[in-house]
Protein backbone atom coordinates (compact mmCIF):
# COMPACT_ATOMS: atom_id res chain seq x y z
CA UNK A 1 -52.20 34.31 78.19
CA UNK A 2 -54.28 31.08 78.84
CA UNK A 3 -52.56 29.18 75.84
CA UNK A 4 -49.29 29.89 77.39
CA UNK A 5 -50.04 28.97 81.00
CA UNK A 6 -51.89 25.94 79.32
CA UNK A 7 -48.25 25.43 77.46
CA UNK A 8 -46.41 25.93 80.82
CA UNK A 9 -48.24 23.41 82.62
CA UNK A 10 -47.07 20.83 79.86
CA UNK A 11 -43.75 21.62 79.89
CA UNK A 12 -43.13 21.68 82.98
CA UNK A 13 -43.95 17.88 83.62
CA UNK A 14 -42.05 17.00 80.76
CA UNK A 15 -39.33 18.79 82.32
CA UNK A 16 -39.50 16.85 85.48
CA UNK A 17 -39.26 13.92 83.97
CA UNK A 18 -36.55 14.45 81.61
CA UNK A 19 -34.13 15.55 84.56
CA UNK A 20 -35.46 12.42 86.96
CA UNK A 21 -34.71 10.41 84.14
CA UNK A 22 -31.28 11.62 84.05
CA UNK A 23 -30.28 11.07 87.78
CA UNK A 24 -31.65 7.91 87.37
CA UNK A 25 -29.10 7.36 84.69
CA UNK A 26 -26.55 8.79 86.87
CA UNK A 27 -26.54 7.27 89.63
CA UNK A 28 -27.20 3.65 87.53
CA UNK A 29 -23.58 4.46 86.30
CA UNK A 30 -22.36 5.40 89.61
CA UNK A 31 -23.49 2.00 90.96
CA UNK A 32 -21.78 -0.39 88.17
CA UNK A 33 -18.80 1.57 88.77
CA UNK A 34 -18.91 0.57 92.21
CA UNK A 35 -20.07 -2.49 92.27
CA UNK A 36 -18.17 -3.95 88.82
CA UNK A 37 -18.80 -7.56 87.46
CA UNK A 38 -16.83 -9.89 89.33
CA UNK A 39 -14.16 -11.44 87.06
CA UNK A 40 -15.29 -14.56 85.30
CA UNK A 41 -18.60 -14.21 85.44
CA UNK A 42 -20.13 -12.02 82.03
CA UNK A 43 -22.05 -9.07 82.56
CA UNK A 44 -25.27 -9.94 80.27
CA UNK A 45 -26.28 -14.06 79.35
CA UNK A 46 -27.85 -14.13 75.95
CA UNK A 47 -30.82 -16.31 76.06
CA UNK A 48 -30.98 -19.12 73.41
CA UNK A 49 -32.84 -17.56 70.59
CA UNK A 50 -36.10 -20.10 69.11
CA UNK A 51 -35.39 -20.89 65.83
CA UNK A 52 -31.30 -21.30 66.50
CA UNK A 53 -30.38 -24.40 68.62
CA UNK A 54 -27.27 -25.01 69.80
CA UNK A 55 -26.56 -27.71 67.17
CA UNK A 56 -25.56 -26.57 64.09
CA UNK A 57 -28.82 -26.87 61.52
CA UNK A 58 -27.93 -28.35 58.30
CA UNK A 59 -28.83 -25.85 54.98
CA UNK A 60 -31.16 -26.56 51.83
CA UNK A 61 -29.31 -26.50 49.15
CA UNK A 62 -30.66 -24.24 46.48
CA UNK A 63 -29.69 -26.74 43.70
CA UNK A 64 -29.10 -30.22 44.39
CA UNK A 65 -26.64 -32.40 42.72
CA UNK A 66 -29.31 -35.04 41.72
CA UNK A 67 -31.13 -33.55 39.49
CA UNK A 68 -34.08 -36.74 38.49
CA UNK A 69 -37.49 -36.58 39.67
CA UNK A 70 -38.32 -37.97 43.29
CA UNK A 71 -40.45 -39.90 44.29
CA UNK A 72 -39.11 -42.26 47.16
CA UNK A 73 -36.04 -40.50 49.51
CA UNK A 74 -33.85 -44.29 49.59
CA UNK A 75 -31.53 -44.89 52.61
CA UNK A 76 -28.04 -43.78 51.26
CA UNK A 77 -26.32 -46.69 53.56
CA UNK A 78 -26.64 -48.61 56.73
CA UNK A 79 -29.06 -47.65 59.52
CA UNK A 80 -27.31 -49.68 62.10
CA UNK A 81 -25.58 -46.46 63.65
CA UNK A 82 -29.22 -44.91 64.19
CA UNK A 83 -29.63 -44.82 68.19
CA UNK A 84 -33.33 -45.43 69.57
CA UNK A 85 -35.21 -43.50 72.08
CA UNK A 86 -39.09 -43.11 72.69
CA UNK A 87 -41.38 -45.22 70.93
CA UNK A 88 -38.44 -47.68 69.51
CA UNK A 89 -37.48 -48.18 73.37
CA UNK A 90 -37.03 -51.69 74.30
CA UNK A 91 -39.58 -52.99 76.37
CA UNK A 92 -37.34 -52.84 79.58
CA UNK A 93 -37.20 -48.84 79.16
CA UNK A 94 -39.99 -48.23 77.75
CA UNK A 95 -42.63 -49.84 80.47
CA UNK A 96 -42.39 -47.14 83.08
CA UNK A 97 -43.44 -44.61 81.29
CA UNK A 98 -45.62 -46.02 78.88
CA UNK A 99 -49.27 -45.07 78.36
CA UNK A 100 -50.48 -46.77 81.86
CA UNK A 101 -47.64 -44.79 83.81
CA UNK A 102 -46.11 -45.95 87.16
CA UNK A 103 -47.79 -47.86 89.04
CA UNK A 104 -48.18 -46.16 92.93
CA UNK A 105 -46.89 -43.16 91.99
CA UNK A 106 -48.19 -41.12 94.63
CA UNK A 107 -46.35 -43.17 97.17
CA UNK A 108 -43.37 -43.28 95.37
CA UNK A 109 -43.27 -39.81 94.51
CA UNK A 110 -40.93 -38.34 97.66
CA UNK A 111 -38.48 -41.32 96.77
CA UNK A 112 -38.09 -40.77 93.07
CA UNK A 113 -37.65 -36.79 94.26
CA UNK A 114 -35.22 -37.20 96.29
CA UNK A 115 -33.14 -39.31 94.31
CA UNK A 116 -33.67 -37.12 91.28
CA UNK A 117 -32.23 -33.56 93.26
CA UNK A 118 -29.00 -35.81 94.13
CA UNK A 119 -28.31 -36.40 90.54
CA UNK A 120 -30.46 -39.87 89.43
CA UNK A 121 -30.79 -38.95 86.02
CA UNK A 122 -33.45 -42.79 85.98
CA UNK A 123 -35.36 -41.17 88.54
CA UNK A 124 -35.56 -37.94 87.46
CA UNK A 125 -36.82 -38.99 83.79
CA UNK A 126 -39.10 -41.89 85.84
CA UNK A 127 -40.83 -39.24 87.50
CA UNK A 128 -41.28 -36.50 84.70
CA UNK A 129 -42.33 -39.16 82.56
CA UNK A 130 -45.21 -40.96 85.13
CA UNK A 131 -46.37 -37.75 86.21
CA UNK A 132 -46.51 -36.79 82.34
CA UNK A 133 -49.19 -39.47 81.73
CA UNK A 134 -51.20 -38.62 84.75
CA UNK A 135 -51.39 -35.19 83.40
CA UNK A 136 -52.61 -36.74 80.14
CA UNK A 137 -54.98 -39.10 82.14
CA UNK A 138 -56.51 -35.88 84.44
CA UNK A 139 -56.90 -33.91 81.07
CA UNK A 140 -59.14 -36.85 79.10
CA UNK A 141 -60.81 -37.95 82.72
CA UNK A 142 -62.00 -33.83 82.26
CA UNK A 143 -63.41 -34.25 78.87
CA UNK A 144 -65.22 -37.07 79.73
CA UNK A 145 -66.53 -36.13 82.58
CA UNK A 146 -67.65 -32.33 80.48
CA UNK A 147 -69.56 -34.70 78.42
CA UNK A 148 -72.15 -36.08 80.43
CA UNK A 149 -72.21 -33.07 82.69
CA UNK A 150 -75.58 -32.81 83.75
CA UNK A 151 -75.45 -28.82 82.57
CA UNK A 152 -74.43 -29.64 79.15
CA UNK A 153 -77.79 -29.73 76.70
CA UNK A 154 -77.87 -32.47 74.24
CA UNK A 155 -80.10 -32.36 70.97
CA UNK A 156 -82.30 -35.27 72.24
CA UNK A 157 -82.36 -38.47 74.39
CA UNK A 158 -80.38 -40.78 71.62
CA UNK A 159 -77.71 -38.33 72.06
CA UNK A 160 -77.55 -38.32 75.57
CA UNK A 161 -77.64 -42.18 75.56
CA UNK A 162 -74.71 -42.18 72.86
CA UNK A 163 -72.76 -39.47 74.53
CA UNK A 164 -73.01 -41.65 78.09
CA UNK A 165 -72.46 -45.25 76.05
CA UNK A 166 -69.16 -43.65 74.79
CA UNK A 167 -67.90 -42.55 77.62
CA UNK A 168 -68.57 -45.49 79.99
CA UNK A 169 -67.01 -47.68 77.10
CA UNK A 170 -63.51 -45.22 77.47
CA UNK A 171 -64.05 -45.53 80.67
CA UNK A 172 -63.76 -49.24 80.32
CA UNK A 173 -61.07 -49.41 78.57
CA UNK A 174 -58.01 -51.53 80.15
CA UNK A 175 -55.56 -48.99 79.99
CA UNK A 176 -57.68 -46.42 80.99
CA UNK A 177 -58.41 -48.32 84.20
CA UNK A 178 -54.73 -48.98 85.02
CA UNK A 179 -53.88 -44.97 84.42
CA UNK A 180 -56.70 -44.16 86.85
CA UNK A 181 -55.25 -46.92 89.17
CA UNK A 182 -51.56 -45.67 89.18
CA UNK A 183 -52.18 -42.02 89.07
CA UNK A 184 -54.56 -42.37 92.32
CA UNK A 185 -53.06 -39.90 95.04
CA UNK A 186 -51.26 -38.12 92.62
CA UNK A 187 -52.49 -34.31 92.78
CA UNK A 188 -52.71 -31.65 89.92
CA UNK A 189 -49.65 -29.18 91.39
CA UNK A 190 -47.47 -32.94 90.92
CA UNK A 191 -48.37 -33.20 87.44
CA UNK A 192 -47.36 -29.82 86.80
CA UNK A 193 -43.91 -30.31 87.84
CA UNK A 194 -43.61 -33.10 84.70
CA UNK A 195 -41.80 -30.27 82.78
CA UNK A 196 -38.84 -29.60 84.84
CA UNK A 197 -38.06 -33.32 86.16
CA UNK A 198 -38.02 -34.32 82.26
CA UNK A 199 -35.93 -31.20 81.64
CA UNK A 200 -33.72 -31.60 84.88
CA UNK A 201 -32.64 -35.29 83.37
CA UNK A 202 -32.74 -34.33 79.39
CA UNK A 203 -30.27 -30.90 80.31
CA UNK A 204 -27.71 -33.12 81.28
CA UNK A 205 -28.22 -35.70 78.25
CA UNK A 206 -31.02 -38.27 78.59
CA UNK A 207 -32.75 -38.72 75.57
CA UNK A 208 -35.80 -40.90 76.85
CA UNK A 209 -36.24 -37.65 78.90
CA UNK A 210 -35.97 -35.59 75.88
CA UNK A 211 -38.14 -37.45 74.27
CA UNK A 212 -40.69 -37.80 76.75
CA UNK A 213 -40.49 -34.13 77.33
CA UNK A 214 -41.54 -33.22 74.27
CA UNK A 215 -44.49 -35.61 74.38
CA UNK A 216 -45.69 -34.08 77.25
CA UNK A 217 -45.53 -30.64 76.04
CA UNK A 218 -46.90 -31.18 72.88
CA UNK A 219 -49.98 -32.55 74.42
CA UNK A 220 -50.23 -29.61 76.62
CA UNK A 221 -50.31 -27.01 73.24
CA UNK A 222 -53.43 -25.74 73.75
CA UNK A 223 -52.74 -24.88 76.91
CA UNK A 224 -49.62 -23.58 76.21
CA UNK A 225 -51.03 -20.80 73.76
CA UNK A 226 -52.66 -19.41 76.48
CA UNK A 227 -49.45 -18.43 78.18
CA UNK A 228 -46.68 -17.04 75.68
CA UNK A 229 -43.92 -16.88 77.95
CA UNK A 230 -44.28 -20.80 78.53
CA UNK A 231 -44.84 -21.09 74.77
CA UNK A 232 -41.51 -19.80 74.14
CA UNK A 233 -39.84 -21.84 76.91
CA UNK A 234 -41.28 -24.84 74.91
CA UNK A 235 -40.27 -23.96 71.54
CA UNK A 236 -36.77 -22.99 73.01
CA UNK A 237 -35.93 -26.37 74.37
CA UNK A 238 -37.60 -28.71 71.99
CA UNK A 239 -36.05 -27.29 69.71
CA UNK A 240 -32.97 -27.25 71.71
CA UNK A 241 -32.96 -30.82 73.04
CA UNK A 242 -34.42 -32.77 69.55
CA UNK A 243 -31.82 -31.05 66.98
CA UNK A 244 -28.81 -32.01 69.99
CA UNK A 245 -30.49 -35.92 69.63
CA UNK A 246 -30.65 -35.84 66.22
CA UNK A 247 -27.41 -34.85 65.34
CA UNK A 248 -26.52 -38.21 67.96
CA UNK A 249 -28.43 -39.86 65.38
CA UNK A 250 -31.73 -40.84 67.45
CA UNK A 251 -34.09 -42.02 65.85
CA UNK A 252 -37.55 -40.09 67.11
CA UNK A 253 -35.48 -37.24 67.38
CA UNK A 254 -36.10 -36.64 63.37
CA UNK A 255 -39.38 -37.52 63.93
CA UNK A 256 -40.43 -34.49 66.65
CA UNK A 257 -38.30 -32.46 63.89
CA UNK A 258 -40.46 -33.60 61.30
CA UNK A 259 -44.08 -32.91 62.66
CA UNK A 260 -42.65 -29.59 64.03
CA UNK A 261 -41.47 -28.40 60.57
CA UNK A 262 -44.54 -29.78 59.35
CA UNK A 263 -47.16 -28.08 61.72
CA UNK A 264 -45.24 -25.67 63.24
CA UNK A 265 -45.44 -26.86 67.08
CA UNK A 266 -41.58 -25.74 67.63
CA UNK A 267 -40.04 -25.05 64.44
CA UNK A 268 -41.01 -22.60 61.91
CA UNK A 269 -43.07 -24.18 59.09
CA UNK A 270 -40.77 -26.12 56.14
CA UNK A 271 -41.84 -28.75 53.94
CA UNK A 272 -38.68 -29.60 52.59
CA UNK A 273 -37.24 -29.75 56.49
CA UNK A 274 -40.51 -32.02 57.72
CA UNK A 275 -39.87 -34.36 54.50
CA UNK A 276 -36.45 -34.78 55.18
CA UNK A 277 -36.17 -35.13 58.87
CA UNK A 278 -38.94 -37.74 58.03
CA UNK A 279 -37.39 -39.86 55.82
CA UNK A 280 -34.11 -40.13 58.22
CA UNK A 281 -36.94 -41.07 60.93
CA UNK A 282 -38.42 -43.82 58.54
CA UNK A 283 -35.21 -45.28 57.95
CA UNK A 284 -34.57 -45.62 61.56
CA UNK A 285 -37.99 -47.59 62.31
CA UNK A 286 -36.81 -49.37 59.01
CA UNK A 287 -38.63 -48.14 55.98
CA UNK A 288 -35.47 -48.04 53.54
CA UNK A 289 -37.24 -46.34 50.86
CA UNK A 290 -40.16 -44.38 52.38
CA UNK A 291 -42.10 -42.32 49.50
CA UNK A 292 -42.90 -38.89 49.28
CA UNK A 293 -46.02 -38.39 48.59
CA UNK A 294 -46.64 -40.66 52.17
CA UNK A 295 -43.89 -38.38 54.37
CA UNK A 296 -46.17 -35.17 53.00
CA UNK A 297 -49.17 -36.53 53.61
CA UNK A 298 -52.17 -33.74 54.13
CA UNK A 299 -49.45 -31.34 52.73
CA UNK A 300 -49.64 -29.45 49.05
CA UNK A 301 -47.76 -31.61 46.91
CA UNK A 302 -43.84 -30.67 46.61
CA UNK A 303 -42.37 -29.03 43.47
CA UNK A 304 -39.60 -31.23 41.96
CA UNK A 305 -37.41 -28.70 42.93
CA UNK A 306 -38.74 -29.35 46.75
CA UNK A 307 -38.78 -32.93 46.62
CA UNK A 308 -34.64 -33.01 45.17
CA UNK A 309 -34.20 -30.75 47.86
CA UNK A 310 -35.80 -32.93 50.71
CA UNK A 311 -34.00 -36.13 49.51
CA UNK A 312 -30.54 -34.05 49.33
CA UNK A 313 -31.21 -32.96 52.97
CA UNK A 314 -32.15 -36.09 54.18
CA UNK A 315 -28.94 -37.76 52.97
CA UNK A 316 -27.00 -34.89 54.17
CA UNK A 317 -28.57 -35.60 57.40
CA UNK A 318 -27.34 -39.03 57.59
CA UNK A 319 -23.78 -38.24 56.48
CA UNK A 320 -23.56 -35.71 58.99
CA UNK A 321 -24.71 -37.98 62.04
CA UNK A 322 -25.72 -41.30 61.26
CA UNK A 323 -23.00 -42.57 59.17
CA UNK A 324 -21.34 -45.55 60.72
């Protein structure tokens, strides 16, 4: 008799549940029925998946037509087409956001807001991109300053005289002082909002923004693993935003690719991919015949195989978007 009271009072829970689980159901139906999807506008929006940007991504072809050993990946034909963005900026575009950042940001910082929500795609990547290096400025000031923390126990005196000699001589540094200088005013909760004026202007097609966003993020990875869902937001549009440059044919575009297929930081590890999209990227900054061994550098060597496939990707590459 005590088993099956013991049994009842199981069930009967389960039963409960089962049958609020169902009028739940119900009345779920009930609801879309009366309240249906309004016409032009789709019931469910798939997210973009990480791993399948919105460009189509070129395959590795499982045998390549040249069949010789590799060891340089040449430039197939001109590299005038190739577009520059990023570190290949000229100096007129590139100043702003540069490693010293914008000089009295914090007083410009309403301004360049404002104009950015009304649609200033300059201001918007202005912004993202000086409040990008102040992030990267607060986040070495903090390592400095950890080590000559008075907590912090050092092995001996000559170690806390070299620790305090380095850091006064960073500290020293020209650019250094000028980032301090221009990020002055500027507060933490600003610096966080780097991400979504870089992504506001690179959505709708800048590529200095694109590029810049990436930077920023990248130098934020540790960070970043620390918070999945903002991991994933990451990977989604750097992934996103570099392949849609690249296949415009810019040139550091194939050089995020690269590192990312190399270390993984957005893309999903491939040493044929991070050889390839590296060789486009060395013909852009103008290394017409950029070797292997060089583009896979800290890598296990390539297999032939590998290496016939990287060069046949790479010129794919450029036939595909950087053919003039």
């Amino acid at each position: 008799m005590e088993n099956s009271a013991s049994r009842t009072r199981l069930v009967l829970p389960a039963l409960l549940l089962v049958a609020l689980a169902a009028v739940f159901l119900l009345w779920r139906d009930q609801a879309t029925d009366a309240f249906p999807t309004p016409a032009g506008e789709v019931a469910v929006k798939h997210p973009i998946i990480v791993g399948e940007p919105l460009v189509e991504v070129l395959e590795i072809a499982d045998a390549p037509p040249d069949m010789s050993d590799v060891v340089t990946i040449a430039a197939p034909g001109p590299t005038d087409g190739f577009r520059t963005t990023g570190t290949l900026l000229p100096a007129d575009r590139l100043e702003p956001t540069g490693i010293e950042g914008i000089p009295n940001l914090a007083i410009l910082y309403s301004e360049l807001a404002a104009a950015a929500r009304a649609g200033d795609l300059e201001a918007a990547w202005k912004l993202g991109g000086g409040l990008s290096v102040c992030g990267s400025h607060f986040r070495q000031l903090s390592q400095l300053e950890k080590r000559i923390h008075p907590h912090r126990v050092l092995a001996d005196e000559v170690s806390r005289d070299r620790e305090f000699a380095e850091v006064s001589a960073a500290m020293e540094r020209p650019t250094f002082k000028t980032r301090d200088a221009n990020c002055k005013g500027v507060t933490k909760e600003q610096v966080t909002e780097a991400e979504d004026w870089l992504l506001l202007a690179a959505n709708q097609g800048d590529q200095t923004a694109a590029h810049y966003y990436v930077n920023n993020m990248q130098g934020r990875l540790g960070e970043l693993a620390l918070d999945p869902p903002a991991l994933m937001r990451f990977r989604t549009n750097a992934s996103r935003l570099m392949h849609r440059d690249a296949s415009q044919c810019v040139g550091t575009a194939f050089n995020w690719l690269s590192i990312a297929y190399q270390i993984g930081t957005f893309e999903t590890r491939d040493q044929v991919r991070a050889v390839a999209y590296g060789a486009v990227f060395a013909w852009a900054a103008g290394d017409l015949q950029p070797q292997i061994s060089r583009l896979n550098f800290g890598q296990p060597p390539l297999s032939p195989l590998q290496a016939r496939q990287a060069q046949d990707l790479a010129r794919r590459l450029y036939q595909a978007y950087c053919r003039i």
